[in-house]
C-alpha atoms as a PDB file:
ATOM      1  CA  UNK A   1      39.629 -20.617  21.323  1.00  0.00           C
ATOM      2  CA  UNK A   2      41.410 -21.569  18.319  1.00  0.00           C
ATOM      3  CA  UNK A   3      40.781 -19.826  14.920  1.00  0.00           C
ATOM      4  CA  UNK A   4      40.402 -22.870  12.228  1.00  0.00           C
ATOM      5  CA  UNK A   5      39.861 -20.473   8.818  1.00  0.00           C
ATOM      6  CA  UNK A   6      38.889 -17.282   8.511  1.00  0.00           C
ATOM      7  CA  UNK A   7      34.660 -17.939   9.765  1.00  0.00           C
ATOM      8  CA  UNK A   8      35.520 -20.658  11.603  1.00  0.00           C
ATOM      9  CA  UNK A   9      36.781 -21.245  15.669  1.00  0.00           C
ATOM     10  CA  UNK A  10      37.468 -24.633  18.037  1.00  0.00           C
ATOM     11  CA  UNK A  11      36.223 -23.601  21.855  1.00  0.00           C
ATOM     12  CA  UNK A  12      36.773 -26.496  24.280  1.00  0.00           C
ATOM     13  CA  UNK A  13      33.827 -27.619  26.594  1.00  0.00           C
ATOM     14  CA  UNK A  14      35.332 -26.169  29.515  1.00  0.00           C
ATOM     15  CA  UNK A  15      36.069 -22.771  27.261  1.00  0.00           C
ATOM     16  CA  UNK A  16      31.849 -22.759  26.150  1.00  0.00           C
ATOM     17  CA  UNK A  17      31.059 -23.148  29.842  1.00  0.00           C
ATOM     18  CA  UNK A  18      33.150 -19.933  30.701  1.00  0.00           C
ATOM     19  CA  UNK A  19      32.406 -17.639  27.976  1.00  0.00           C
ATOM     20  CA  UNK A  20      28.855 -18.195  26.070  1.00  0.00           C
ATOM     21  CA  UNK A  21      28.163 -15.014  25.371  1.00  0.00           C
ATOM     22  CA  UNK A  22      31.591 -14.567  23.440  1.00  0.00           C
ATOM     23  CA  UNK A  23      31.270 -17.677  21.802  1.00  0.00           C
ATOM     24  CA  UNK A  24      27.408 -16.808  20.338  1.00  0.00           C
ATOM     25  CA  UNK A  25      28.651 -13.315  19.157  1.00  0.00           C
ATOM     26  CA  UNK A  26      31.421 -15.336  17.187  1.00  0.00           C
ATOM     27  CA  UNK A  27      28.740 -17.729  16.376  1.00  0.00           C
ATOM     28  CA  UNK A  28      26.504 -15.050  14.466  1.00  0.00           C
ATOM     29  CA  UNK A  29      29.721 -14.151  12.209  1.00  0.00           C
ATOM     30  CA  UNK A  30      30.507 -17.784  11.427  1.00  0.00           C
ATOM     31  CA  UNK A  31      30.828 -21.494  12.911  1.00  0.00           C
ATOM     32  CA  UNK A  32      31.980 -22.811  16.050  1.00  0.00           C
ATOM     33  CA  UNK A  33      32.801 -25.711  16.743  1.00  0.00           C
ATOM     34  CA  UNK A  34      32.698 -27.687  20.043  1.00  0.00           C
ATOM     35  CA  UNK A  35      34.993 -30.615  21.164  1.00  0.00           C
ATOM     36  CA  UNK A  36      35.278 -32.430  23.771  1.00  0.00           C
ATOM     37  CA  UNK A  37      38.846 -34.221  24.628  1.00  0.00           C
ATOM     38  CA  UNK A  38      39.950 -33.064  21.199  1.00  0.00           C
ATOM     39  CA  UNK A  39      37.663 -34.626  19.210  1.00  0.00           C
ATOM     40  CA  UNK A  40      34.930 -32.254  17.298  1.00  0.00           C
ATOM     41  CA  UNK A  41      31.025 -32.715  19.000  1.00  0.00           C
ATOM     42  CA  UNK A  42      29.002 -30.222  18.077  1.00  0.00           C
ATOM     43  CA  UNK A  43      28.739 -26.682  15.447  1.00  0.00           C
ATOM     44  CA  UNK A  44      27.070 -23.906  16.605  1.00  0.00           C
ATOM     45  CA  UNK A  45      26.096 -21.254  13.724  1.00  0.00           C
ATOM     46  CA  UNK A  46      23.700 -18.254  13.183  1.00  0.00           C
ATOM     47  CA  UNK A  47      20.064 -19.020  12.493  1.00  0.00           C
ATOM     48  CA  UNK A  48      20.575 -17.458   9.614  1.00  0.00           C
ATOM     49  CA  UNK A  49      23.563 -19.671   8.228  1.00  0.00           C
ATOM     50  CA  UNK A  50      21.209 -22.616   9.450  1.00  0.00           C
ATOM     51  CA  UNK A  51      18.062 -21.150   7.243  1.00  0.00           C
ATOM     52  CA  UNK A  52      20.045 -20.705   4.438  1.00  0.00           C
ATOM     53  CA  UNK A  53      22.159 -24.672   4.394  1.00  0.00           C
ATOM     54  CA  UNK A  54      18.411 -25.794   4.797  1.00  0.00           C
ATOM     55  CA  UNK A  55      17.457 -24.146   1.682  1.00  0.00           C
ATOM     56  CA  UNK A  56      19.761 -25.648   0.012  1.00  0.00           C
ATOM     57  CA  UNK A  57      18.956 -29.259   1.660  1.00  0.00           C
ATOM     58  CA  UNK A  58      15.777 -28.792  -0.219  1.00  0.00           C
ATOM     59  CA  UNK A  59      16.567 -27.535  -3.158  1.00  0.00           C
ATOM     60  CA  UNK A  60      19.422 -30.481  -3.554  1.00  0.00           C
ATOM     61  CA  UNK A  61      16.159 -32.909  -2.807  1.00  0.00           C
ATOM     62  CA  UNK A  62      13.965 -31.181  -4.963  1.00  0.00           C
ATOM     63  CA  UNK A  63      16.422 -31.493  -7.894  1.00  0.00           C
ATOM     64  CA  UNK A  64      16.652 -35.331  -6.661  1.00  0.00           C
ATOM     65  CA  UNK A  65      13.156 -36.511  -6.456  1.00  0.00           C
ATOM     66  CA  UNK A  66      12.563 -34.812 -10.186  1.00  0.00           C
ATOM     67  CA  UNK A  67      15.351 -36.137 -11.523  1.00  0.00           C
ATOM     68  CA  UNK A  68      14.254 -39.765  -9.978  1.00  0.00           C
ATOM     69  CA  UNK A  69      10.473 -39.045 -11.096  1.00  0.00           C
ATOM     70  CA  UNK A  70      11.887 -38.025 -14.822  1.00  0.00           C
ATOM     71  CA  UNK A  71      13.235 -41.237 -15.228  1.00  0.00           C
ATOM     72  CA  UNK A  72      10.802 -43.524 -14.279  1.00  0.00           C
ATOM     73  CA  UNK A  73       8.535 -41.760 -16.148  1.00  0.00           C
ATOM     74  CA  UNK A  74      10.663 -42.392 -19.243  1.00  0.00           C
ATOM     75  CA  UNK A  75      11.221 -45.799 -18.469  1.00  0.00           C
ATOM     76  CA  UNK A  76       6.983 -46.225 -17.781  1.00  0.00           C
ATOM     77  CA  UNK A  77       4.697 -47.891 -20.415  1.00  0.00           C
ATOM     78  CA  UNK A  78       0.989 -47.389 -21.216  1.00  0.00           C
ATOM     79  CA  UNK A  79      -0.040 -50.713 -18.856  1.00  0.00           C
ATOM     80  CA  UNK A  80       1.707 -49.279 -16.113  1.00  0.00           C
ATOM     81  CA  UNK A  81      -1.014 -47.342 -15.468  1.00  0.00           C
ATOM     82  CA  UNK A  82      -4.585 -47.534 -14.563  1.00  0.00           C
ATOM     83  CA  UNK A  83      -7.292 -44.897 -15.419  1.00  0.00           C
ATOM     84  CA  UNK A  84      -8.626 -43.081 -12.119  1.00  0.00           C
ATOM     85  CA  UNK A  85     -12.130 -44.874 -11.927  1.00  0.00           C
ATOM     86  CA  UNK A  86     -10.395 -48.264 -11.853  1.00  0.00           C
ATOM     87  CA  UNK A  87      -8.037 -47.104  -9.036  1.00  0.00           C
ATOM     88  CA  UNK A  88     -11.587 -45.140  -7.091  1.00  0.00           C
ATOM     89  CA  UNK A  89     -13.329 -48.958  -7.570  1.00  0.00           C
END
């Protein structure tokens, strides 16, 4: 187990297979990640720390999709649309 930054540890396979329980207590304080023949293959983190970075996922596509939907609707003329009981026909 090799400490990366201060929240943040390497375990080797072999290392995971030995000592889970060690490795999810250091897991619920920060990320872990996994490699495999020195090369990185998986991060383990709290629920919590995964909750939160999908929060801010959607927030991030919220801000997208309104920004995208603000400009088209800038860049939109009257003929672009059709009234509702043309589009129910």
């Amino acid at each position: 187990m090799i400490d990366i930054k201060q929240d943040t540890i390497l375990v080797g396979v072999s290392e995971l297979r030995k000592g889970i329980d060690k490795i999810l207590e250091k897991a619920r304080k920060g990320l872990v990640i996994i490699e495999k023949r020195h090369k990185p293959q998986a991060v383990i983190m709290s629920s919590e720390e995964f909750d939160h970075m999908q929060e801010v996922v959607d927030i991030a596509e919220d801000i997208v999709l309104g920004t995208i939907a603000k400009m088209r609707l800038e860049g939109s003329k009257d003929d672009d649309y059709i009234a509702i009981e043309e589009l129910l026909k």
